[in-house]
C-alpha atoms as a PDB file:
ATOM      1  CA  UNK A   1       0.000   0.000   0.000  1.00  0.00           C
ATOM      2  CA  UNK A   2       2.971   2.403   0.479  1.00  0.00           C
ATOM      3  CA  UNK A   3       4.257   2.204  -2.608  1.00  0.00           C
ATOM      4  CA  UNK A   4       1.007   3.069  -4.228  1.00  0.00           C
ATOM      5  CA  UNK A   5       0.769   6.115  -2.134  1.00  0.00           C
ATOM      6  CA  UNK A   6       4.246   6.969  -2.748  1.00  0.00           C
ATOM      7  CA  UNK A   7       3.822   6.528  -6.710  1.00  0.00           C
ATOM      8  CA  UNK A   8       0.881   8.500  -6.841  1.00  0.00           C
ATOM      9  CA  UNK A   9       2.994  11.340  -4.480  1.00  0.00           C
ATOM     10  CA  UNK A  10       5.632  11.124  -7.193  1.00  0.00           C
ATOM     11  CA  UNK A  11       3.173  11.676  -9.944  1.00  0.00           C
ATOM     12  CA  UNK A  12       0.886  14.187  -9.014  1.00  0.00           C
ATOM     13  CA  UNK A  13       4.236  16.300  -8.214  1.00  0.00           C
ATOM     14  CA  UNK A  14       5.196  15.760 -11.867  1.00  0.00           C
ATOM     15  CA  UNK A  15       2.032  16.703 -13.012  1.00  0.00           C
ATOM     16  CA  UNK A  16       1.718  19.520 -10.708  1.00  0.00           C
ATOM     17  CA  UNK A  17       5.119  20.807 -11.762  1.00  0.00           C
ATOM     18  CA  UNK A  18       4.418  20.143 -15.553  1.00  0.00           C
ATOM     19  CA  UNK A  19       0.910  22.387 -15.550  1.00  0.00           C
ATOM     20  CA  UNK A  20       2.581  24.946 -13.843  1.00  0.00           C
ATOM     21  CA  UNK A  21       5.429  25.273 -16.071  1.00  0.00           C
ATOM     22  CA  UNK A  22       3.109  25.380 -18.763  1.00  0.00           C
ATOM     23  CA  UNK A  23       0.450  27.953 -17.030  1.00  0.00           C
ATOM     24  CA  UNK A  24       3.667  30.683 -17.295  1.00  0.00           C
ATOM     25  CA  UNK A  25       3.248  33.096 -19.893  1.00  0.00           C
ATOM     26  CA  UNK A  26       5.929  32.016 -23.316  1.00  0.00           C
ATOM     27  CA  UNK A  27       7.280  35.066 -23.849  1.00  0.00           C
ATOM     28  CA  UNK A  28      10.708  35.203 -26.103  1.00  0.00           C
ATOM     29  CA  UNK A  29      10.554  39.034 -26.376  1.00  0.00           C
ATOM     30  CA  UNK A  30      11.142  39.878 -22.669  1.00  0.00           C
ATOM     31  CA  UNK A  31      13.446  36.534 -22.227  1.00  0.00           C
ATOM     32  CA  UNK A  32      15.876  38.105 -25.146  1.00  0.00           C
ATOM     33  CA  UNK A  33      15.855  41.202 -23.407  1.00  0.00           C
ATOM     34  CA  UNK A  34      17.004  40.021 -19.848  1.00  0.00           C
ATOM     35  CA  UNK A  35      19.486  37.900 -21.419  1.00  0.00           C
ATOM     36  CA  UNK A  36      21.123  40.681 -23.627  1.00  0.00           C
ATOM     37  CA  UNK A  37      21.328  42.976 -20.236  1.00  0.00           C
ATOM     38  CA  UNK A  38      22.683  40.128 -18.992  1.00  0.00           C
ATOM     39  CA  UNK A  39      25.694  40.504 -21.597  1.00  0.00           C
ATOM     40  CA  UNK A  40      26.359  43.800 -21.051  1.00  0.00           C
ATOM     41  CA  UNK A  41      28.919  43.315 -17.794  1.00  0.00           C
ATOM     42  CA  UNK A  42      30.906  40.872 -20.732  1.00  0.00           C
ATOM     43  CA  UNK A  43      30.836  43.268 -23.490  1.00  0.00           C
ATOM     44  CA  UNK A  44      34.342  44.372 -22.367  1.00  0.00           C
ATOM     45  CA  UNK A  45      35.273  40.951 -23.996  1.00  0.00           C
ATOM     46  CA  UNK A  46      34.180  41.439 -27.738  1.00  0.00           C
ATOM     47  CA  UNK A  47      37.436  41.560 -29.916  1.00  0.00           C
ATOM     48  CA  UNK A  48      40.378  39.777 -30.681  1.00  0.00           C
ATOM     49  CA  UNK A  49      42.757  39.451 -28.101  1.00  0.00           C
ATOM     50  CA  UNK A  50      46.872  38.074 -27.925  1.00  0.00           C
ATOM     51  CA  UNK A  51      49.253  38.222 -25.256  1.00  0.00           C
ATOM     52  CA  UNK A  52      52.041  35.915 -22.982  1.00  0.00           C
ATOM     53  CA  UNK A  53      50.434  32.731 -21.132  1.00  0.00           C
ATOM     54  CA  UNK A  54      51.773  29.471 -19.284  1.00  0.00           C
ATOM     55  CA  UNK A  55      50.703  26.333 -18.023  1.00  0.00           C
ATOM     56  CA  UNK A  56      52.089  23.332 -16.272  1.00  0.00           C
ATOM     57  CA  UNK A  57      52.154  20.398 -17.922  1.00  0.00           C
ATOM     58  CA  UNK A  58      50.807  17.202 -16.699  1.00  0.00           C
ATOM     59  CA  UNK A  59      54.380  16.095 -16.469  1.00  0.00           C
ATOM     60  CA  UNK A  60      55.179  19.224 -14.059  1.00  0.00           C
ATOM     61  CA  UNK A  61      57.218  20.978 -16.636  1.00  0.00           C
ATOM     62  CA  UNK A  62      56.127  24.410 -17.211  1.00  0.00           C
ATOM     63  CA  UNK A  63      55.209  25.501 -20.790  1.00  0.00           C
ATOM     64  CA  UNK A  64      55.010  29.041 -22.588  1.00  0.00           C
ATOM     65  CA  UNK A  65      53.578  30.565 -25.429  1.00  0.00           C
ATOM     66  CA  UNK A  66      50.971  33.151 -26.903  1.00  0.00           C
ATOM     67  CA  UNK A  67      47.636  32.826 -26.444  1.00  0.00           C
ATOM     68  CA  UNK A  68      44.876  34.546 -28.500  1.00  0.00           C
ATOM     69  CA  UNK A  69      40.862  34.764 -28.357  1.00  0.00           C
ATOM     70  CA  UNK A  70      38.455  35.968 -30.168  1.00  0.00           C
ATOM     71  CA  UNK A  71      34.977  36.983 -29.031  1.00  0.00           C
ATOM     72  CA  UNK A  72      31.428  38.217 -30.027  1.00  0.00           C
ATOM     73  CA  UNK A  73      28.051  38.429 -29.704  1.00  0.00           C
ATOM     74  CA  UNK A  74      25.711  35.960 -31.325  1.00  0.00           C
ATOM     75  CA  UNK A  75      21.548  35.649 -31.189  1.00  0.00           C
ATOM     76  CA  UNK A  76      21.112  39.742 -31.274  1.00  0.00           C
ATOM     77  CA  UNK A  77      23.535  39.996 -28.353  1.00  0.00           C
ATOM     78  CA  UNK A  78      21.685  37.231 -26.185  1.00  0.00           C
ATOM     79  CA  UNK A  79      25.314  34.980 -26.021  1.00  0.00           C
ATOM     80  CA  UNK A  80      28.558  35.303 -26.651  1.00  0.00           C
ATOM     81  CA  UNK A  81      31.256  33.042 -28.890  1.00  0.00           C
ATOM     82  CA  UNK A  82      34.715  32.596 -27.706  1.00  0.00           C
ATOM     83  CA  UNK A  83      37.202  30.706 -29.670  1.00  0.00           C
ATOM     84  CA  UNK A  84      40.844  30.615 -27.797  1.00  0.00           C
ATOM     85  CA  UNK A  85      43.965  29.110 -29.147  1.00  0.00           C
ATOM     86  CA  UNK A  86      47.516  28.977 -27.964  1.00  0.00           C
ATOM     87  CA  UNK A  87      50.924  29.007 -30.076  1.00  0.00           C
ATOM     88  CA  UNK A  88      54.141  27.573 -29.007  1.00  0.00           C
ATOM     89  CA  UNK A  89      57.207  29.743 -30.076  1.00  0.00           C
ATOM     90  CA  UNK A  90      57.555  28.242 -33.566  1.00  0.00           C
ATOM     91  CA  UNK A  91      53.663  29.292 -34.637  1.00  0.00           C
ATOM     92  CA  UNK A  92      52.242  25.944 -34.116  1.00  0.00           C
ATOM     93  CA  UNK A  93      48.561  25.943 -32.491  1.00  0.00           C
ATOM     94  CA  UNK A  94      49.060  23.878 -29.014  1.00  0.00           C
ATOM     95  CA  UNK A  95      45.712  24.455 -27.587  1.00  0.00           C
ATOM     96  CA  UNK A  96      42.460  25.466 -29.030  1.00  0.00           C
ATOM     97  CA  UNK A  97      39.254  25.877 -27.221  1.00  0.00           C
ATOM     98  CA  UNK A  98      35.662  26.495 -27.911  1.00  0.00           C
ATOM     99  CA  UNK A  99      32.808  27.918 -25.836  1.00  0.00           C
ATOM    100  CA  UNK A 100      30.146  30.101 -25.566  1.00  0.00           C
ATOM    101  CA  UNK A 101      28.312  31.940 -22.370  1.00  0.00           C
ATOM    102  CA  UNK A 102      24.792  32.287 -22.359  1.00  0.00           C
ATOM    103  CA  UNK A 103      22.485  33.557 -19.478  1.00  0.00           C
ATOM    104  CA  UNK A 104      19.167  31.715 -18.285  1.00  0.00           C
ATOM    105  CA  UNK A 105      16.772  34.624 -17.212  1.00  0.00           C
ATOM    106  CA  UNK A 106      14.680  31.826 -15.113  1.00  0.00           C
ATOM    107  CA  UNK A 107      17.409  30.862 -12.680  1.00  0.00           C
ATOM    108  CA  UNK A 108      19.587  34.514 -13.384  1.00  0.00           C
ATOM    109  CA  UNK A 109      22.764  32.198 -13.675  1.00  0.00           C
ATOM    110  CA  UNK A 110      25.224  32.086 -16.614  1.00  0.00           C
ATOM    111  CA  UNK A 111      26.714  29.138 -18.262  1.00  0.00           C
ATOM    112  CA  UNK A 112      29.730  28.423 -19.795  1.00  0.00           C
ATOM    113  CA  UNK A 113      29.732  25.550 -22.256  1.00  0.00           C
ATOM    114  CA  UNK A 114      32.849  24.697 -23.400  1.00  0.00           C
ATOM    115  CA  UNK A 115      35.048  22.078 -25.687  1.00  0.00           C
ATOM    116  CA  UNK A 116      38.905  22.026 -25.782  1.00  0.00           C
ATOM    117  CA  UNK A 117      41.655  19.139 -25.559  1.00  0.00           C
ATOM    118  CA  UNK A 118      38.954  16.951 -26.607  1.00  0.00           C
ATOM    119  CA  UNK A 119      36.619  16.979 -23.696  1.00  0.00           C
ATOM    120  CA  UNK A 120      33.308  19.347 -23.622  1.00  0.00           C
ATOM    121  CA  UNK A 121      31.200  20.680 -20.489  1.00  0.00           C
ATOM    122  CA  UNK A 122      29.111  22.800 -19.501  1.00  0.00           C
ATOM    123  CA  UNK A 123      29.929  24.821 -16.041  1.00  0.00           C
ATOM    124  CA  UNK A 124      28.522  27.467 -13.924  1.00  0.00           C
ATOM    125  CA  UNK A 125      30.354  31.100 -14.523  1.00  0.00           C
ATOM    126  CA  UNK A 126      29.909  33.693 -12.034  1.00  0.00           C
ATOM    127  CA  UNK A 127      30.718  37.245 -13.419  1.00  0.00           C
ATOM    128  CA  UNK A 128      32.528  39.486 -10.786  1.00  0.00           C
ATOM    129  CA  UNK A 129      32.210  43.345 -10.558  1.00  0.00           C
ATOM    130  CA  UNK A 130      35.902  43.109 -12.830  1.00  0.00           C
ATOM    131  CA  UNK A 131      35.870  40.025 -14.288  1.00  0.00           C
ATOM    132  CA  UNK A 132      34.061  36.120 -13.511  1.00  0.00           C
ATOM    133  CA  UNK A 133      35.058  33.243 -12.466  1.00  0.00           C
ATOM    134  CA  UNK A 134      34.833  29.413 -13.387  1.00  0.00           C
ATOM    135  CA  UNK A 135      35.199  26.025 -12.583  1.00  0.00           C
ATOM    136  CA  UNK A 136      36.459  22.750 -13.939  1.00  0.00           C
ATOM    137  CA  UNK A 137      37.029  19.406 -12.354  1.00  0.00           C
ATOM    138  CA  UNK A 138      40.310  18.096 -11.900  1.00  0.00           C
ATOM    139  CA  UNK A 139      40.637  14.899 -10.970  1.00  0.00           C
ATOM    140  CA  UNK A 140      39.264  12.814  -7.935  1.00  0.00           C
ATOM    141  CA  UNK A 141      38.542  15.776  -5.062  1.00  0.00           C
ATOM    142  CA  UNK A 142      40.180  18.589  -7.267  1.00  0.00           C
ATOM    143  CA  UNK A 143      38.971  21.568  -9.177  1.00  0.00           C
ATOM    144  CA  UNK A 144      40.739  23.911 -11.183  1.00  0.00           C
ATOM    145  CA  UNK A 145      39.435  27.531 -10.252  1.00  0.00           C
ATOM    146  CA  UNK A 146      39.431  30.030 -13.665  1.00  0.00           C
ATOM    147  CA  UNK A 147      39.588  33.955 -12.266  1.00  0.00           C
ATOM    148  CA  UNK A 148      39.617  36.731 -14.736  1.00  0.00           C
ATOM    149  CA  UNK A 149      40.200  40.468 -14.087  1.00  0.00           C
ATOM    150  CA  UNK A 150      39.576  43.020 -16.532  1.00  0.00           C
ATOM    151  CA  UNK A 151      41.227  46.229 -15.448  1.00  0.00           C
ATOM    152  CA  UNK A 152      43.650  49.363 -17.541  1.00  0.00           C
ATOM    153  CA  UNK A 153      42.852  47.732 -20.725  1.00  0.00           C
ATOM    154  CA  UNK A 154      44.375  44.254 -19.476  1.00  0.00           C
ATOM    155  CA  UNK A 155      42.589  40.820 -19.376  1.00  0.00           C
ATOM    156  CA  UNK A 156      44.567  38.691 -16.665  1.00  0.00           C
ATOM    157  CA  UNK A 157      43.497  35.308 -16.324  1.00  0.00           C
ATOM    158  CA  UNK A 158      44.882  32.616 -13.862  1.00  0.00           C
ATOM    159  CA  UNK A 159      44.150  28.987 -13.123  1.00  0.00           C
ATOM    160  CA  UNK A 160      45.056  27.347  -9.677  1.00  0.00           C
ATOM    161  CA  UNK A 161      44.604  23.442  -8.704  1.00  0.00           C
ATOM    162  CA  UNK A 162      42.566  22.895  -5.757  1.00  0.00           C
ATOM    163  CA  UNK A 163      42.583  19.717  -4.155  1.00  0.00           C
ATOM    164  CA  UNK A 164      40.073  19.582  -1.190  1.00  0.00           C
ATOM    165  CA  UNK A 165      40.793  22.057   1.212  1.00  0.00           C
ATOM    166  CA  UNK A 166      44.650  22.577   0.556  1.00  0.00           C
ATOM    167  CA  UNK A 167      45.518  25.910  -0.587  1.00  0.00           C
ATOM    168  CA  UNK A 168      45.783  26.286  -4.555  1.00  0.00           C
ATOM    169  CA  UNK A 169      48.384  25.724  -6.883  1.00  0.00           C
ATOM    170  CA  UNK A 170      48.684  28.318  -9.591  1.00  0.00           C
ATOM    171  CA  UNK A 171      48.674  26.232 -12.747  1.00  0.00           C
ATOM    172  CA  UNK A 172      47.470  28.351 -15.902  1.00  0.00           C
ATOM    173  CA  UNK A 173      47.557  32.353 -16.774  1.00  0.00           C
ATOM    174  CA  UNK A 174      47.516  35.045 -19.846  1.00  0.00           C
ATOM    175  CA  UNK A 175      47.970  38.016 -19.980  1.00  0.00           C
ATOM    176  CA  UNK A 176      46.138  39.856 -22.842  1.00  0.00           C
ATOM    177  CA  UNK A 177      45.931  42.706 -24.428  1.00  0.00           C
ATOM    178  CA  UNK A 178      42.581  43.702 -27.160  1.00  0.00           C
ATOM    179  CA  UNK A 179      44.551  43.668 -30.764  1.00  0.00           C
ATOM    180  CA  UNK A 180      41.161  44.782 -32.478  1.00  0.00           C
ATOM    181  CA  UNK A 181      37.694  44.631 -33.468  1.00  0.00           C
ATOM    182  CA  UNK A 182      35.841  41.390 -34.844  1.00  0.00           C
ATOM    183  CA  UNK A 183      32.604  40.503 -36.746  1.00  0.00           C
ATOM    184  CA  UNK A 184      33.044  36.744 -35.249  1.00  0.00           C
ATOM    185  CA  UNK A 185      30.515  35.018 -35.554  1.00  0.00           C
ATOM    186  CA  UNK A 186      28.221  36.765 -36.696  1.00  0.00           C
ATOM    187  CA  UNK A 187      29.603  38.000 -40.252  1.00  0.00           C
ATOM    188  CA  UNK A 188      29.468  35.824 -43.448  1.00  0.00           C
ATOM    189  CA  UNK A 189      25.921  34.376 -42.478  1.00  0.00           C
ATOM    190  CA  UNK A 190      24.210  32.132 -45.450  1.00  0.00           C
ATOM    191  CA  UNK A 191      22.667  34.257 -47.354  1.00  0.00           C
ATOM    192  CA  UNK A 192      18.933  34.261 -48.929  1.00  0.00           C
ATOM    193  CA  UNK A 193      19.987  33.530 -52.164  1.00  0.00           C
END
């Protein structure tokens, strides 16, 4: 007899949940605009950026090179494209990373969904009065922790390992500087005809 009361529990708070998320208004007009305000703290990102970076390697040595990114707005402004890729000293691309950030107006979070090295996720971003920050597991019990600052015309972003609750181990940063303007990815649309 429990489980009969519990299954019916279960389903009339699917059901319940289901009518009322249809009983809310559909309305892409005011969604669009709450998600393109929702942009605006990121706008300082739209361009092409280069500058110095490092990482360590999964072998402990430490490796340098340029790193470059190029962002923009997609969707009218509602998200924004990033494409990153870093060159070792003799021009060869050694990482390359795509992602975009969108914002979802009924939880106000944003989301970074990203693909590089051959893995793809999606993880929580929290923008910061100067910059945001991110998070990416690591391993059994460890993170890596992505912080950017945007201040004097300087994008500084660092990367430290955090296992548990030991202090962090700086393990990634660039240093960039915006090069120039972009149409990415918006420009060369298919046209009509």
């Amino acid at each position: 007899m429990r489980s009969r009361t519990l299954l019916a529990l279960i389903l009339s708070t699917g059901l319940m949940t289901a009518l009322s998320a249809q009983a809310q208004p559909y309305d892409p007009p005011s969604r669009l605009k709450a998600e393109k305000e929702a942009m605006q703290p990121l706008a300082w990102m739209n361009g092409v950026w280069r500058g110095p970076s490092w990482n360590i390697l999964p072998n402990g040595q430490k490796h340098e090179g340029t790193q470059t990114e190029r962002i923009g707005p997609f969707l009218d402004g509602s998200i924004k494209f990033l494409e990153g890729r870093g060159y070792n000293a003799d021009g060869t691309v050694s990482f390359n990373a795509f992602g975009f950030i969108a914002y979802e107006p009924g939880s106000k979070s944003y989301t970074l969904r990203s693909c590089a090295m051959s893995y793809c996720g999606e993880f929580p971003l929290k923008v910061t009065a100067d910059g945001y920050v991110w998070e990416v597991p690591a391993g059994p019990g460890a993170i890596v922790r992505y912080t950017a600052v945007f201040k004097d015309g300087l994008w500084v972003e660092t990367g430290e390992r955090i296992v548990g609750d030991q202090p962090g181990v700086k393990v990634f940063e660039m240093d960039l500087r915006r090069v120039g303007d972009t149409d990415w990815p918006a420009a060369g649309a298919v046209p009509k005809q």
